[in-house]
N, C-alpha and C. Protein backbone atom coordinates (compact mmCIF):
# COMPACT_ATOMS: atom_id res chain seq x y z
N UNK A 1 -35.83 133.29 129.42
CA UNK A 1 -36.67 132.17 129.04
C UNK A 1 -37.60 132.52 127.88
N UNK A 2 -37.48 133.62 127.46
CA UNK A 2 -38.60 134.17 126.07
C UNK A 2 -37.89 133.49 124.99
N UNK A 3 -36.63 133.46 124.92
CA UNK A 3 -35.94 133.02 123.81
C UNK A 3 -36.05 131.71 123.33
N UNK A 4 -36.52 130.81 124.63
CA UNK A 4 -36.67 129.17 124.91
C UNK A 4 -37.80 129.26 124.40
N UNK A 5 -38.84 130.02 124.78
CA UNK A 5 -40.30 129.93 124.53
C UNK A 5 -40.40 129.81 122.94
N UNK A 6 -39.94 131.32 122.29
CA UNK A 6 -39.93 130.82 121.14
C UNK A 6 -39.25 130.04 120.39
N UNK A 7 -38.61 129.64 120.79
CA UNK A 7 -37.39 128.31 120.24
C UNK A 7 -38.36 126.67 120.33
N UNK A 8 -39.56 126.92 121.36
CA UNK A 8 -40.17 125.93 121.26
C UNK A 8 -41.56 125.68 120.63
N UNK A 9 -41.45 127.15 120.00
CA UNK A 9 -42.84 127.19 119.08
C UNK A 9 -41.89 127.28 118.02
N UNK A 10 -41.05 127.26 117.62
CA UNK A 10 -40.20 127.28 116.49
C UNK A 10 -40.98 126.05 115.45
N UNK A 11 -40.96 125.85 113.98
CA UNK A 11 -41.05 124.54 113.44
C UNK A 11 -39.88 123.76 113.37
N UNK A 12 -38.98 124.09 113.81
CA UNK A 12 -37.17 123.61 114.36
C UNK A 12 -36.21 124.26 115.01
N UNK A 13 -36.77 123.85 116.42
CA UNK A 13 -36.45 124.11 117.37
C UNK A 13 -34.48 124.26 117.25
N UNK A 14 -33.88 123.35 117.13
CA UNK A 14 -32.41 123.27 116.33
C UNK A 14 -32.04 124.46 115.91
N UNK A 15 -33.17 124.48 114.82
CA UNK A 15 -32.89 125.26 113.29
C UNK A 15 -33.14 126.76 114.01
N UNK A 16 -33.74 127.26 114.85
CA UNK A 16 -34.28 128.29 115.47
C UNK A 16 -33.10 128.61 116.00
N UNK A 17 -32.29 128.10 116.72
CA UNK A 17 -31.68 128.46 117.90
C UNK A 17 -30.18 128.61 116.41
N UNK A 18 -29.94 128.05 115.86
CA UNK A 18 -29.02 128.61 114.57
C UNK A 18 -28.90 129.42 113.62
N UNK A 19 -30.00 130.23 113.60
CA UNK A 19 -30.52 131.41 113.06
C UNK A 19 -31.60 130.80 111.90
N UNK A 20 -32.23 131.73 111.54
CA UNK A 20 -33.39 131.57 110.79
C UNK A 20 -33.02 132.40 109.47
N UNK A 21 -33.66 132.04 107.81
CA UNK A 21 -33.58 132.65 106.81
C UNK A 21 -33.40 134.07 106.96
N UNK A 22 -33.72 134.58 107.96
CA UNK A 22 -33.48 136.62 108.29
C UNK A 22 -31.80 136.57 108.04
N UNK A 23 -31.21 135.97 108.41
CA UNK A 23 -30.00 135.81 108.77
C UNK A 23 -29.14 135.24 107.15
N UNK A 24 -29.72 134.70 106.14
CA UNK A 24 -29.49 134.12 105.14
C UNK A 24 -28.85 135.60 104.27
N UNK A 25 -27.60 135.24 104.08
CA UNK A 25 -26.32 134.49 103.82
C UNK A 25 -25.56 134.32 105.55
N UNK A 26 -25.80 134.61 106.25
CA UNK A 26 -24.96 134.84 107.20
C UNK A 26 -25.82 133.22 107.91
N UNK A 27 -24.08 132.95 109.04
CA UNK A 27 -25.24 131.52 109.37
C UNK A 27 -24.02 131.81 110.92
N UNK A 28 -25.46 131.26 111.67
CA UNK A 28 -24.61 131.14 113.56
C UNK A 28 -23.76 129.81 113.57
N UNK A 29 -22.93 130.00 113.73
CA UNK A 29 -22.15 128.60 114.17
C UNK A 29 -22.10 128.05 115.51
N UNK A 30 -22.02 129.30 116.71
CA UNK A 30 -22.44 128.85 118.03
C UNK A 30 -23.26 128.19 118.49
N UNK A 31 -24.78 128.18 117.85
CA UNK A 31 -25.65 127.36 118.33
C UNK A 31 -26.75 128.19 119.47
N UNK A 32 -26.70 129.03 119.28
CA UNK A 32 -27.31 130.48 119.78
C UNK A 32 -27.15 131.89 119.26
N UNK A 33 -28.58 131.91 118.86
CA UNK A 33 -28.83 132.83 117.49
C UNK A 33 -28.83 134.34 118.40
N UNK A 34 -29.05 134.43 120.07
CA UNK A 34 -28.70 135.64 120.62
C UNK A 34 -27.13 135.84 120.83
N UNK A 35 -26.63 135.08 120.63
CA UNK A 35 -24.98 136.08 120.26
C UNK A 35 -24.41 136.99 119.40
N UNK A 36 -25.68 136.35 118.15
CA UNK A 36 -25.66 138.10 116.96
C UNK A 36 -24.27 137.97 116.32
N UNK A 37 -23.04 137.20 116.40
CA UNK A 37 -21.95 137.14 115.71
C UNK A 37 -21.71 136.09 114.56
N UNK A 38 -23.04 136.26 113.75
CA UNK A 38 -22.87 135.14 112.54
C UNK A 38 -22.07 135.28 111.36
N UNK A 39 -21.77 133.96 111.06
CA UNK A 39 -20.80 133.93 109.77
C UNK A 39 -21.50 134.69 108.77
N UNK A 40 -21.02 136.04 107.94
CA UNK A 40 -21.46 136.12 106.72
C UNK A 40 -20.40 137.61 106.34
N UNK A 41 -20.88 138.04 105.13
CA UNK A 41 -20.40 139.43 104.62
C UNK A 41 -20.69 140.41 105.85
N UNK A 42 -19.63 141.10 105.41
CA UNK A 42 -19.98 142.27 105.84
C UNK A 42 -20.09 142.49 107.80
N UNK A 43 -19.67 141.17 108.47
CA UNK A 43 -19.37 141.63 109.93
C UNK A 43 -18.54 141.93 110.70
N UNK A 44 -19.28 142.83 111.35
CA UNK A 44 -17.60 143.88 111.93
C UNK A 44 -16.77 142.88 112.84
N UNK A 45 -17.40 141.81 113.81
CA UNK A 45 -16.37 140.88 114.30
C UNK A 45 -15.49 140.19 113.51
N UNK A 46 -15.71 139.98 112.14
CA UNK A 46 -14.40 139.52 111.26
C UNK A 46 -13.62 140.13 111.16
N UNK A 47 -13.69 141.65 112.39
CA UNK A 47 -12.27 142.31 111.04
C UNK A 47 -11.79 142.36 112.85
N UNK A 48 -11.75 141.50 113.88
CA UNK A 48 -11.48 141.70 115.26
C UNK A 48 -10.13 141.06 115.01
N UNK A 49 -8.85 141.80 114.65
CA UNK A 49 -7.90 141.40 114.42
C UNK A 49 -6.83 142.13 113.73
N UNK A 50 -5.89 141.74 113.36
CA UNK A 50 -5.09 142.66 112.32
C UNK A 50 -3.99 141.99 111.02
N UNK A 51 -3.68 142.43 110.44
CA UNK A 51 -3.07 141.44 109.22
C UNK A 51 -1.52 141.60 109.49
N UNK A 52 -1.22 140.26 109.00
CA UNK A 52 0.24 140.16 108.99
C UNK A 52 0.79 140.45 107.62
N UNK A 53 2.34 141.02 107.17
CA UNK A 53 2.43 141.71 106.49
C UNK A 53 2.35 141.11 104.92
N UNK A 54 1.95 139.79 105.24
CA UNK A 54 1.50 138.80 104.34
C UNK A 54 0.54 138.66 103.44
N UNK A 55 -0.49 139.54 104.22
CA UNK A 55 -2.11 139.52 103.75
C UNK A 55 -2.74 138.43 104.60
N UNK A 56 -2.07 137.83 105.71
CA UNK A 56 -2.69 137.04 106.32
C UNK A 56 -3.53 137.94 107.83
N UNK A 57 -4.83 137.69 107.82
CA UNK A 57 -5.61 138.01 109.41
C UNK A 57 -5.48 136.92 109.99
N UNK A 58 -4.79 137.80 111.15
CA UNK A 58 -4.60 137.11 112.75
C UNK A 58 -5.90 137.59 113.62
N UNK A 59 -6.86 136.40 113.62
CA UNK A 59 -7.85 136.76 114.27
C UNK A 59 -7.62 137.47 115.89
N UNK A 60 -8.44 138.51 116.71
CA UNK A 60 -7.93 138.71 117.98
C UNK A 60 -9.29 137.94 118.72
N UNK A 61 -8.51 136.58 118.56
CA UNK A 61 -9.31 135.79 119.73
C UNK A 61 -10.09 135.74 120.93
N UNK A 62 -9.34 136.44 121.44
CA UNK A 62 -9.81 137.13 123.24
C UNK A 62 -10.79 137.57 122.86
N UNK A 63 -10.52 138.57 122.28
CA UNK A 63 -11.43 139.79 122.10
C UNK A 63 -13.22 139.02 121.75
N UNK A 64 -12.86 138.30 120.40
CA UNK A 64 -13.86 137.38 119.66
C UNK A 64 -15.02 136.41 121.27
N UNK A 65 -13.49 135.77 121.75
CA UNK A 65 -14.82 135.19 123.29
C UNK A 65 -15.19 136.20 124.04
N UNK A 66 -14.38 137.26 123.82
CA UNK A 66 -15.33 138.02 125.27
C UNK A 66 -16.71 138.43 124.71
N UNK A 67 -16.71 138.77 123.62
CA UNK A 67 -18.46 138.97 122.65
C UNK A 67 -19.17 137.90 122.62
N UNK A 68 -18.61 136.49 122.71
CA UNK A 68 -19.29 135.60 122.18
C UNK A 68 -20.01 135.49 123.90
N UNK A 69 -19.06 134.82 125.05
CA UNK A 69 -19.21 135.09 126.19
C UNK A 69 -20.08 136.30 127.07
N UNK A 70 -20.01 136.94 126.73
CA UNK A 70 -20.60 138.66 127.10
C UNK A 70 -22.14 138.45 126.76
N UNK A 71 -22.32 138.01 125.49
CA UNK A 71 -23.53 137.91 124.66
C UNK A 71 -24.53 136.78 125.22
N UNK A 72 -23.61 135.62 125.97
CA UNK A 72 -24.14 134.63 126.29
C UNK A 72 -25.01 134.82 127.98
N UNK A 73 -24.31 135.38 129.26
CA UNK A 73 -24.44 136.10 129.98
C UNK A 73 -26.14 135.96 130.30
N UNK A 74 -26.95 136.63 129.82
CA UNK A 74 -28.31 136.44 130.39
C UNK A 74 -29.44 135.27 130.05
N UNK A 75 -28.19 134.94 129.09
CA UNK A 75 -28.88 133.13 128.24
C UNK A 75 -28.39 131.84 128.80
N UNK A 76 -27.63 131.79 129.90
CA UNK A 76 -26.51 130.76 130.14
C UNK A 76 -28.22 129.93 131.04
N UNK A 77 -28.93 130.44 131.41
CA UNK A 77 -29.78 128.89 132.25
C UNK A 77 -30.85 128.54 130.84
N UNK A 78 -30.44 129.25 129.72
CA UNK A 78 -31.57 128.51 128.53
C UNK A 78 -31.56 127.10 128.49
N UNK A 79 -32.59 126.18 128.14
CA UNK A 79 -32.15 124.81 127.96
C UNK A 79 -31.29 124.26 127.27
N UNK A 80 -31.82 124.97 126.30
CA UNK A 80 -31.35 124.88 124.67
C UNK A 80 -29.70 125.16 124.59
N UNK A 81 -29.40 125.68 125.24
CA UNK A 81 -27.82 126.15 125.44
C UNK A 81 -26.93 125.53 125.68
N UNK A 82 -26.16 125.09 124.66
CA UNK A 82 -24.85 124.31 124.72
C UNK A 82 -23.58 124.84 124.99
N UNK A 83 -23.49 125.50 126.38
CA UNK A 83 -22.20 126.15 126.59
C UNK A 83 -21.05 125.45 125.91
N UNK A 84 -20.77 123.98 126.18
CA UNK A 84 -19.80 123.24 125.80
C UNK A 84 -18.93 123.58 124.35
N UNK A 85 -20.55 123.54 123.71
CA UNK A 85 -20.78 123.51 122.11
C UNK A 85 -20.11 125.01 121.93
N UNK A 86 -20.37 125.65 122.21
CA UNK A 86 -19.97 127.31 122.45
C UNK A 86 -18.57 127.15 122.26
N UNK A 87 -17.79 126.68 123.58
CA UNK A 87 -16.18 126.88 123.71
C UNK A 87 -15.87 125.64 122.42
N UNK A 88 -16.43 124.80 122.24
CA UNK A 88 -15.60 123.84 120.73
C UNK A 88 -15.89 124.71 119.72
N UNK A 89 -16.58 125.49 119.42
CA UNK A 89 -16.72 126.32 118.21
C UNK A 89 -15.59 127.44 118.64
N UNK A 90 -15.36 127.98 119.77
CA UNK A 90 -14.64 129.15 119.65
C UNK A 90 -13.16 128.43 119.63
N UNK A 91 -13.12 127.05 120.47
CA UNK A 91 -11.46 126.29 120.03
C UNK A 91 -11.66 125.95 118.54
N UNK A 92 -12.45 125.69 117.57
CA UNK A 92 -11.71 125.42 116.26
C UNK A 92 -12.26 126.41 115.59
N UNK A 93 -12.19 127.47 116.12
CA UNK A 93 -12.36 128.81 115.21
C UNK A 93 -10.92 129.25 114.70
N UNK A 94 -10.89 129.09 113.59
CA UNK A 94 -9.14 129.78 112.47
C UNK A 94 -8.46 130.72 113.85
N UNK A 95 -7.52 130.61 114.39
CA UNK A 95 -6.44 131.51 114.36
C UNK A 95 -6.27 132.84 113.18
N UNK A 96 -6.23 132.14 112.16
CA UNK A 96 -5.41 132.99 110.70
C UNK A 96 -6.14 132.73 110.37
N UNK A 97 -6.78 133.30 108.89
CA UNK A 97 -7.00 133.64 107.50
C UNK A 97 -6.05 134.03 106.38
N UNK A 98 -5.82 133.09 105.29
CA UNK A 98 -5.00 134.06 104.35
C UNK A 98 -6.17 133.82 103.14
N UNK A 99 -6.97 134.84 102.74
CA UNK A 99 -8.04 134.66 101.66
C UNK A 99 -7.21 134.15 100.17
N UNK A 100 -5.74 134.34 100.50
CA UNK A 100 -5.19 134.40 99.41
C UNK A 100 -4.93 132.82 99.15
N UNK A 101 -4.66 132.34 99.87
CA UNK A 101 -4.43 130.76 100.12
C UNK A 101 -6.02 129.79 100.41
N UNK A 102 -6.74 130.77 100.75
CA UNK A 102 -8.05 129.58 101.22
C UNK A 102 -9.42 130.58 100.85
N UNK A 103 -9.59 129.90 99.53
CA UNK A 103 -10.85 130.09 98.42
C UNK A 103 -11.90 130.79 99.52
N UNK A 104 -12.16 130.00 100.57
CA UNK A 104 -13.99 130.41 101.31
C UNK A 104 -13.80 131.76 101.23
N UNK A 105 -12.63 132.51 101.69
CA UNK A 105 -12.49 133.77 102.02
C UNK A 105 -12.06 134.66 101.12
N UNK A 106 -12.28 135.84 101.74
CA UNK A 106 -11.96 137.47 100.87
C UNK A 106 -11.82 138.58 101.78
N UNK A 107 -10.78 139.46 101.49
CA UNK A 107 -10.88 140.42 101.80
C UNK A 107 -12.01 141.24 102.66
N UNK A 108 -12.29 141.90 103.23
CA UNK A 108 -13.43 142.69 103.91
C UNK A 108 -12.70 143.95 103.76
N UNK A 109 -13.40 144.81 102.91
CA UNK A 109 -12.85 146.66 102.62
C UNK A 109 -14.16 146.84 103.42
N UNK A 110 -13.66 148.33 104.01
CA UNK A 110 -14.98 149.20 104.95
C UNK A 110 -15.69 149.82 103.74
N UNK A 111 -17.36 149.27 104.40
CA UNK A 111 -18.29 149.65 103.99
C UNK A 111 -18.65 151.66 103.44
N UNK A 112 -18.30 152.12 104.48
CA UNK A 112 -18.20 153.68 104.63
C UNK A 112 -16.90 153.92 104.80
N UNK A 113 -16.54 155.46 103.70
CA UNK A 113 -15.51 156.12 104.22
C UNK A 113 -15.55 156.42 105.29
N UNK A 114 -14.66 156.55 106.02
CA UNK A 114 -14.33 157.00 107.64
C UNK A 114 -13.40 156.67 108.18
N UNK A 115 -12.58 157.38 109.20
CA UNK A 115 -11.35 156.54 109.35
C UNK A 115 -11.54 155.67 110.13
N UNK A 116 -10.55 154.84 109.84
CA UNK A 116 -10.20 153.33 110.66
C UNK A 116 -9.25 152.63 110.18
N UNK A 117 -8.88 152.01 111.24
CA UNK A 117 -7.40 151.10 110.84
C UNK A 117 -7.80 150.03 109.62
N UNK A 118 -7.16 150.34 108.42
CA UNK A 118 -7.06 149.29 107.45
C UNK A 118 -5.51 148.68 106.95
N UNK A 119 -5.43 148.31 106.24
CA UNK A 119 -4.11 147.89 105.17
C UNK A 119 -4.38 147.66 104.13
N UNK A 120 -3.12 148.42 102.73
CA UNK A 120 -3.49 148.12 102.06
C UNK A 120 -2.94 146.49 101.19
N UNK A 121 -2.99 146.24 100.52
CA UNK A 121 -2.73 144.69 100.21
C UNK A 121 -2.98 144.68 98.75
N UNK A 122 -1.84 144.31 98.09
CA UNK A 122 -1.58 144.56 97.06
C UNK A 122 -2.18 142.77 96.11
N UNK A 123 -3.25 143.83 95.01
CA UNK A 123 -4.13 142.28 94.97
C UNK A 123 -4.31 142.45 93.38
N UNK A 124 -3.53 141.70 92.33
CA UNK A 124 -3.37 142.07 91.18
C UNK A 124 -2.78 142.97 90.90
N UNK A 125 -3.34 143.73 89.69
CA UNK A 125 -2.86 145.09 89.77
C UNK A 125 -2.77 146.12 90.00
N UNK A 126 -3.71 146.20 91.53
CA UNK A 126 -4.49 147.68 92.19
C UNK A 126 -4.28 146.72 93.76
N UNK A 127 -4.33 147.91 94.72
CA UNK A 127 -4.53 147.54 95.73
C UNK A 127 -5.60 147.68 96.55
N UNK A 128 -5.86 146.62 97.69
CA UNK A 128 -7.40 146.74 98.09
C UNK A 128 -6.77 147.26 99.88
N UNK A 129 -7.77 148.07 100.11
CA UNK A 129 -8.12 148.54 101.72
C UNK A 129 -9.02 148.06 102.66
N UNK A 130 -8.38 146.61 103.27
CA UNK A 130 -8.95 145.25 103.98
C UNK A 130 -8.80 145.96 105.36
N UNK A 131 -9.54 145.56 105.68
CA UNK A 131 -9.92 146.10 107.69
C UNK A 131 -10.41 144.42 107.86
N UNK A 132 -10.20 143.58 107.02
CA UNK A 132 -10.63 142.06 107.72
C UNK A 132 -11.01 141.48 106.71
N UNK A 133 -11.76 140.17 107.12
CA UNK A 133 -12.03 139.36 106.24
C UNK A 133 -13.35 138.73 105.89
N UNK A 134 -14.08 138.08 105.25
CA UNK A 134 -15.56 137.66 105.32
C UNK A 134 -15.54 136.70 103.84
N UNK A 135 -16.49 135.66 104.25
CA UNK A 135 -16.96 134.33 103.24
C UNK A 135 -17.00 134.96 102.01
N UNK A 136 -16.54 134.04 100.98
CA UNK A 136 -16.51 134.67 99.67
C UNK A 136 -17.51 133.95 99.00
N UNK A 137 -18.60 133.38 99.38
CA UNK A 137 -19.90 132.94 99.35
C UNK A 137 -20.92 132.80 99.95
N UNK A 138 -22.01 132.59 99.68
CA UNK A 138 -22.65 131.55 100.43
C UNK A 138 -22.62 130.31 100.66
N UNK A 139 -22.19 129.39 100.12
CA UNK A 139 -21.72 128.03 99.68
C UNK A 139 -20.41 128.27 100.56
N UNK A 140 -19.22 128.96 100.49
CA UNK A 140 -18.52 128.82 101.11
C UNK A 140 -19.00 129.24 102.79
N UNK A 141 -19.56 130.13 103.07
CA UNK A 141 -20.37 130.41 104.74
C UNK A 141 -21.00 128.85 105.27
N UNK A 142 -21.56 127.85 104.44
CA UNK A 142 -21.97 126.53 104.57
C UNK A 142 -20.30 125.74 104.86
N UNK A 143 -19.69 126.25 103.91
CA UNK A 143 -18.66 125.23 104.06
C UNK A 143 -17.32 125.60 105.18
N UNK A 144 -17.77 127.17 105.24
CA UNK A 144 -16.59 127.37 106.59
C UNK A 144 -17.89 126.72 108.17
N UNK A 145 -18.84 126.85 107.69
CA UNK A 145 -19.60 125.93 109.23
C UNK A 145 -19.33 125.11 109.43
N UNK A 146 -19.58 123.89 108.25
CA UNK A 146 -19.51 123.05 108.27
C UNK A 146 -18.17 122.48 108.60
N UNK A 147 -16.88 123.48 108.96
CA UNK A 147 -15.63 123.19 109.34
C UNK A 147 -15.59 122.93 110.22
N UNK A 148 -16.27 124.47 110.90
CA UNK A 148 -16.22 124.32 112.16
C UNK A 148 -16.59 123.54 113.36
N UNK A 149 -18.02 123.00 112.53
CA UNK A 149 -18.72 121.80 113.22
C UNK A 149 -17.88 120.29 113.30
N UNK A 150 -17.30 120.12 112.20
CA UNK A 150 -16.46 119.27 111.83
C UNK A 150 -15.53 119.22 113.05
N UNK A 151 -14.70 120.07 113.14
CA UNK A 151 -13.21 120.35 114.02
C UNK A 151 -14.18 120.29 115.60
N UNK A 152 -15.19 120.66 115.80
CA UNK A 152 -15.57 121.09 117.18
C UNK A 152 -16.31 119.66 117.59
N UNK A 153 -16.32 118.90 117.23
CA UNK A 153 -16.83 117.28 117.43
C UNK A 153 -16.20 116.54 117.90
């Protein structure tokens, strides 16, 4: 109930519970800013998946609700909490990504050398080492929400 508390001293209460400018480029689509799995660069739940030999990411779904779910867990009697809203965002969450076919997106290369499962993907005339995928804007992070909100209605 701390999370409610401040969600109700919030100056938008809404806007609170969807993450706040800290979070800017990255934006919550769930509708609960303690799940920590927001749209933006650079997050390791985008790369929860593996590519087809296409250059297309096959998101690993399961995997994606059990974090989203898991995360939710000590928040589920919040007021503010739209379980419902939760599972329509995780049903019109992409299956696939092909960044190559759909502008919002790009590639995601690992931040640090180290090993880990990547592929490489042959992108012009050099090839890139994608472990996943992430918004190829900010404008596009607005406009993959705004999908999702769209589809989950």
């Amino acid at each position: 109930m701390q999370c409610y508390q401040l969600c109700l001293k919030a100056y938008d209460a809404k806007e609170y519970c969807l993450g706040d400018s800290k979070q800017h480029p990255a934006r919550n689509p769930w509708g609960c800013i303690r799940i920590c799995m927001p749209i933006g660069a650079e997050q390791d739940w985008l790369c929860y998946g593996h590519f087809d030999i296409d250059g297309t990411f096959i998101f690993d779904k399961k995997r994606i609700e059990h974090y989203v779910f898991s995360s939710l867990k000590e928040f589920r009697e919040c007021p503010a909490l739209d379980i419902e809203r939760v599972r329509k965002i995780m049903d019109a969450f992409p299956e696939t990504i092909n960044p190559r076919i759909d502008k919002d997106w790009r590639y995601q290369e690992p931040v640090f050398h180290k090993l880990e499962a990547r592929v490489s993907i042959k992108c012009g005339n050099g090839e890139l080492n994608a472990i996943g995928v992430k918004p190829a804007s900010i404008e596009a992070v607005e406009r993959i929400i705004h999908k999702l909100l769209k589809k989950a209605t």
